[in-house]
Protein backbone atom coordinates (compact mmCIF):
# COMPACT_ATOMS: atom_id res chain seq x y z
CA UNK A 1 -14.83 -11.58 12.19
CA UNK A 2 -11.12 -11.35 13.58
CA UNK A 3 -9.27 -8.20 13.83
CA UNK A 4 -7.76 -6.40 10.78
CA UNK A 5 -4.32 -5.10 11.45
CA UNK A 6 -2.41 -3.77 8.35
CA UNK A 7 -0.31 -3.86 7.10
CA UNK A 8 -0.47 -7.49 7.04
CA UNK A 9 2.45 -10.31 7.49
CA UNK A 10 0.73 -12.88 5.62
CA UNK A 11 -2.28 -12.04 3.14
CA UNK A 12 -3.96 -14.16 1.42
CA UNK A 13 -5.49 -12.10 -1.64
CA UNK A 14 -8.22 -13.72 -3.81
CA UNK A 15 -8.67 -11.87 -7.06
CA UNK A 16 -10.74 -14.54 -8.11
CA UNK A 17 -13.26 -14.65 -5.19
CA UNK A 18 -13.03 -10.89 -5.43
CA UNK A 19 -14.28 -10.63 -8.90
CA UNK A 20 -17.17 -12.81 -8.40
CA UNK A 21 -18.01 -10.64 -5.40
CA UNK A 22 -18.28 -7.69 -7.35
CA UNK A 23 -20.45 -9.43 -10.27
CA UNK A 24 -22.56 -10.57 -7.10
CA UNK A 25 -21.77 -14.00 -7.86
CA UNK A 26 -20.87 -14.70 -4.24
CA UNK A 27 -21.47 -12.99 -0.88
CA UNK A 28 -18.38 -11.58 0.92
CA UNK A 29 -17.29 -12.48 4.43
CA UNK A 30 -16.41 -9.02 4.67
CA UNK A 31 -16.57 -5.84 1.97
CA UNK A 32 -14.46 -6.29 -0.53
CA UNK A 33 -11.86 -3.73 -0.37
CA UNK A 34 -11.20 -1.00 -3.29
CA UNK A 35 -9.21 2.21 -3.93
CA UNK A 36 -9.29 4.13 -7.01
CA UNK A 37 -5.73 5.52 -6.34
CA UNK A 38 -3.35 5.59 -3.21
CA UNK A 39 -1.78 8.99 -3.21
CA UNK A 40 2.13 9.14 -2.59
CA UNK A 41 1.35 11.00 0.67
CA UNK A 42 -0.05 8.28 2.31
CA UNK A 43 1.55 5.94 0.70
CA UNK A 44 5.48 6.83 1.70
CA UNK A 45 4.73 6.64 5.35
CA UNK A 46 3.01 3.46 5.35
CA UNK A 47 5.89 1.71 3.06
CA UNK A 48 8.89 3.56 4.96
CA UNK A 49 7.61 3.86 8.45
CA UNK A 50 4.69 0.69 8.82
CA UNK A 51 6.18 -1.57 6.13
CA UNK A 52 10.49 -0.74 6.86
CA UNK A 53 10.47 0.04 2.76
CA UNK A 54 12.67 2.69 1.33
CA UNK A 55 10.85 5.05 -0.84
CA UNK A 56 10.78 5.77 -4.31
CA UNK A 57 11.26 8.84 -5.11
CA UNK A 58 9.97 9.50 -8.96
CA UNK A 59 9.50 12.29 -10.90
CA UNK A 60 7.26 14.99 -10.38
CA UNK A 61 4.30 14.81 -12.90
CA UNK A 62 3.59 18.02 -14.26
CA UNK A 63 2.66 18.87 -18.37
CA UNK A 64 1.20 14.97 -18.60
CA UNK A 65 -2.24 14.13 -17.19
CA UNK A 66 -2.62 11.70 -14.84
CA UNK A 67 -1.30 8.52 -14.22
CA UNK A 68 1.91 7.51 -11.57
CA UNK A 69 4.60 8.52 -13.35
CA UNK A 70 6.22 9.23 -16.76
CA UNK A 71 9.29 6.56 -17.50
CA UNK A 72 11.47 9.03 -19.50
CA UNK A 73 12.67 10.87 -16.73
CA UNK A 74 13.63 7.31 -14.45
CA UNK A 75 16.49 4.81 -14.58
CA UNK A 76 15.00 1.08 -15.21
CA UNK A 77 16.02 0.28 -11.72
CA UNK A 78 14.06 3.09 -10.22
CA UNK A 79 10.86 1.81 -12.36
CA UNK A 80 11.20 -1.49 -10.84
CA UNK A 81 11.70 -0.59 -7.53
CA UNK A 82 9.21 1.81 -7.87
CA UNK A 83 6.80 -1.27 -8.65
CA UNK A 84 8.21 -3.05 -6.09
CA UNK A 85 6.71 -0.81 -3.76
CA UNK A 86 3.43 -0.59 -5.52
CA UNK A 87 2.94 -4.32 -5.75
CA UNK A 88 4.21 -4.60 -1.49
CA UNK A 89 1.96 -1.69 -0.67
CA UNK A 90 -1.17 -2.93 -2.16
CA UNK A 91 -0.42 -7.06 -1.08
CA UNK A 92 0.71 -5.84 2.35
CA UNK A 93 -2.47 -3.60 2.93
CA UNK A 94 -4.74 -6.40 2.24
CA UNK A 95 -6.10 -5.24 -1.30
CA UNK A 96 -7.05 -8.51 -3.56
CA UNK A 97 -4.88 -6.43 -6.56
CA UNK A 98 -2.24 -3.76 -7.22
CA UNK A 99 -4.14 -0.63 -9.21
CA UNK A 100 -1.71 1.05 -11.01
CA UNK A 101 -2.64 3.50 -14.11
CA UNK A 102 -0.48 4.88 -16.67
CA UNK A 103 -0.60 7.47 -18.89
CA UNK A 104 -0.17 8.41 -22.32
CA UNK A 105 2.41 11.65 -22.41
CA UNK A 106 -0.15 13.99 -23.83
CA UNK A 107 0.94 17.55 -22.66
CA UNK A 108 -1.01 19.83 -21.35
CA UNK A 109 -1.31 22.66 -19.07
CA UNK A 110 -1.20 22.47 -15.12
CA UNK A 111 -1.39 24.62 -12.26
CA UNK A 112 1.43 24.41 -10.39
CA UNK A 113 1.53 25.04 -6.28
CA UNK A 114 3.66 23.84 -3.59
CA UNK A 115 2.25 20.40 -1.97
CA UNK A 116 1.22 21.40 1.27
CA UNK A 117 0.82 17.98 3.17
CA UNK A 118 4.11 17.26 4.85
CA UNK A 119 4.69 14.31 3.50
CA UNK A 120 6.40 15.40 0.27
CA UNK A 121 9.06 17.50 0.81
CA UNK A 122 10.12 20.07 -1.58
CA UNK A 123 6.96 18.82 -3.74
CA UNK A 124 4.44 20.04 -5.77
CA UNK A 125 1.02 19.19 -6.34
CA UNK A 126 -0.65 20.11 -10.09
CA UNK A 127 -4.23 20.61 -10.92
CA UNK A 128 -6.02 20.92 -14.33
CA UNK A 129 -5.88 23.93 -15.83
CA UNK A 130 -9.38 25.07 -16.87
CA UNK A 131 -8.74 28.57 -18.52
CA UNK A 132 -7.50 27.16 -22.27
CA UNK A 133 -6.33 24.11 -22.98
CA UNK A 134 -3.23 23.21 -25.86
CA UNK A 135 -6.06 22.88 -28.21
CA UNK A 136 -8.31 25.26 -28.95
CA UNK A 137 -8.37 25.96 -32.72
CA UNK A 138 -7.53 23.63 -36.33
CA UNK A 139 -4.07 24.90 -36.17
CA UNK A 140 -3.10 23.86 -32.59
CA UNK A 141 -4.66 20.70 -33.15
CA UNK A 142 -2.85 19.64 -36.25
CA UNK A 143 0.74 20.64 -33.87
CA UNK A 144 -0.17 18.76 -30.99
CA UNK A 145 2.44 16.01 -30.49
CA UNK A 146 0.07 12.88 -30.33
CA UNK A 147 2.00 9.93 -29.15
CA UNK A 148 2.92 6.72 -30.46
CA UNK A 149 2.10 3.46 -28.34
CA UNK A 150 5.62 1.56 -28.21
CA UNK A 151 6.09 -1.81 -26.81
CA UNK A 152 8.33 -0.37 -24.12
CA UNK A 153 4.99 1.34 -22.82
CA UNK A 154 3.81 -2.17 -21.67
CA UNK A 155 6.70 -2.74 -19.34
CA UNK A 156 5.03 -1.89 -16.43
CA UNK A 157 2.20 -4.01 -17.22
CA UNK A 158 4.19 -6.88 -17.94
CA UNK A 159 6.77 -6.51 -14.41
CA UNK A 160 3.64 -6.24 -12.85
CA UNK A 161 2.17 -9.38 -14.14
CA UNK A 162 5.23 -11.48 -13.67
CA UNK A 163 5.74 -10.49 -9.66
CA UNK A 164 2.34 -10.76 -8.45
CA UNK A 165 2.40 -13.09 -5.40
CA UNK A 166 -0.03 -15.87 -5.42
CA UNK A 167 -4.03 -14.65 -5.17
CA UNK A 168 -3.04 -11.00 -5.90
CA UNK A 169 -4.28 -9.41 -9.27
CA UNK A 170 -3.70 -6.26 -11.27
CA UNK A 171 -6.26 -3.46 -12.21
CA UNK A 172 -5.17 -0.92 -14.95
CA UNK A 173 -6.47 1.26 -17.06
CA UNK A 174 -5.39 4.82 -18.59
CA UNK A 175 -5.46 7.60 -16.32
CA UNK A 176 -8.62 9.33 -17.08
CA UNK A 177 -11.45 8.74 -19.02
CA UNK A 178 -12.15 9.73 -22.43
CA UNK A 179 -14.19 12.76 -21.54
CA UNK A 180 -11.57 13.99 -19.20
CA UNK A 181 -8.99 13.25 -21.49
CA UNK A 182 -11.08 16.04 -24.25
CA UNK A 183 -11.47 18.61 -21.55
CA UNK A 184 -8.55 18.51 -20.14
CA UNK A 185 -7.05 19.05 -23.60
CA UNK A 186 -9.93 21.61 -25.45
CA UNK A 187 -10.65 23.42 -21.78
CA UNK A 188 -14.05 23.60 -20.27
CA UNK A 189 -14.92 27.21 -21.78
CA UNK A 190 -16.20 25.90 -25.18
CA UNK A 191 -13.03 26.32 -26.92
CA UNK A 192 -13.58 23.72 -29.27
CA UNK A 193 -16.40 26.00 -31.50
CA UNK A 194 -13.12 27.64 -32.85
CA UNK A 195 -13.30 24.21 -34.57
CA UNK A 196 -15.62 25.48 -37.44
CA UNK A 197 -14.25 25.21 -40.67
């Protein structure tokens, strides 16, 4: 096997050979290679410093769970170069896709404390609050704002789709499972046995 510099000038991503590694249809020259996320710490020096990128600079997440970012805070030109990055990042590395998740806005709480890693300036970092979440009886449920899926949710989806260079596939999904999504939301002290009617 040759030598593996990244970030590379020319890949040559399979998604399709990739898949039927995984499902152990074929055997790999080398491991197939898979992150769940990239976080923006190591991503902005490897895109402005390795790759001669500018970054992206998007809006801190903070009352929604998971996923990159939330598109009501960002201009439609910072969204798309935003996934310009995402899509060079992940071809450039040598990844056989571009994983990027999004999230439905469903608020709820955060701890809050300065990001501490030197590569984001001025930034925060959030963690899951684990006290109480915005649910924890009938009555907050029924005033939760539960969100509507809107076409314009897809857009990131569908820019990704449409710039994917040749070999190079996309892996979504929501950010956070189903069981996160319920604890993050009802706590993890038991909260939800105020539910009794």
């Amino acid at each position: 096997m040759g030598r593996f510099i990244v970030p590379l000038e020319k890949p040559k991503p399979n998604i399709e050979h990739w898949v039927k590694v995984i499902k152990g249809e074929e055997a790999p020259e080398r491991p197939p290679m898979v992150e769940y996320l990239v976080d923006n710490a190591v991503m902005k020096p490897i895109l402005a410093q390795m790759m001669g990128r500018k970054w992206v600079a998007t809006s801190e997440k903070k009352e929604y769970m998971g996923g990159q970012m939330d598109m009501s805070y960002e201009s439609m030109e910072t969204i798309r170069r935003w996934l310009d990055n995402q899509i060079a990042f992940w071809y450039h590395m040598g990844y056989d896709f571009v994983r990027v998740e999004v999230s439905l806005p469903l608020p709820t709480q955060s701890r809050i404390t300065k990001d501490t890693s030197g590569q984001a300036e001025g930034a925060n970092r959030a963690w899951a609050e684990t006290e109480i979440g915005p649910i924890h009886d009938w009555k907050t449920y029924e005033k939760y704002p539960w969100p509507m899926v809107k076409d314009s949710d897809f857009f990131i989806h569908e820019y990704i789709t449409s710039h994917l260079p040749d070999g190079l596939g996309f892996i979504t999904c929501h950010a956070g499972g189903i069981y996160e999504q319920v604890w993050r939301l009802l706590s993890q002290h038991g909260h939800v046995l105020h539910f009794a009617r």
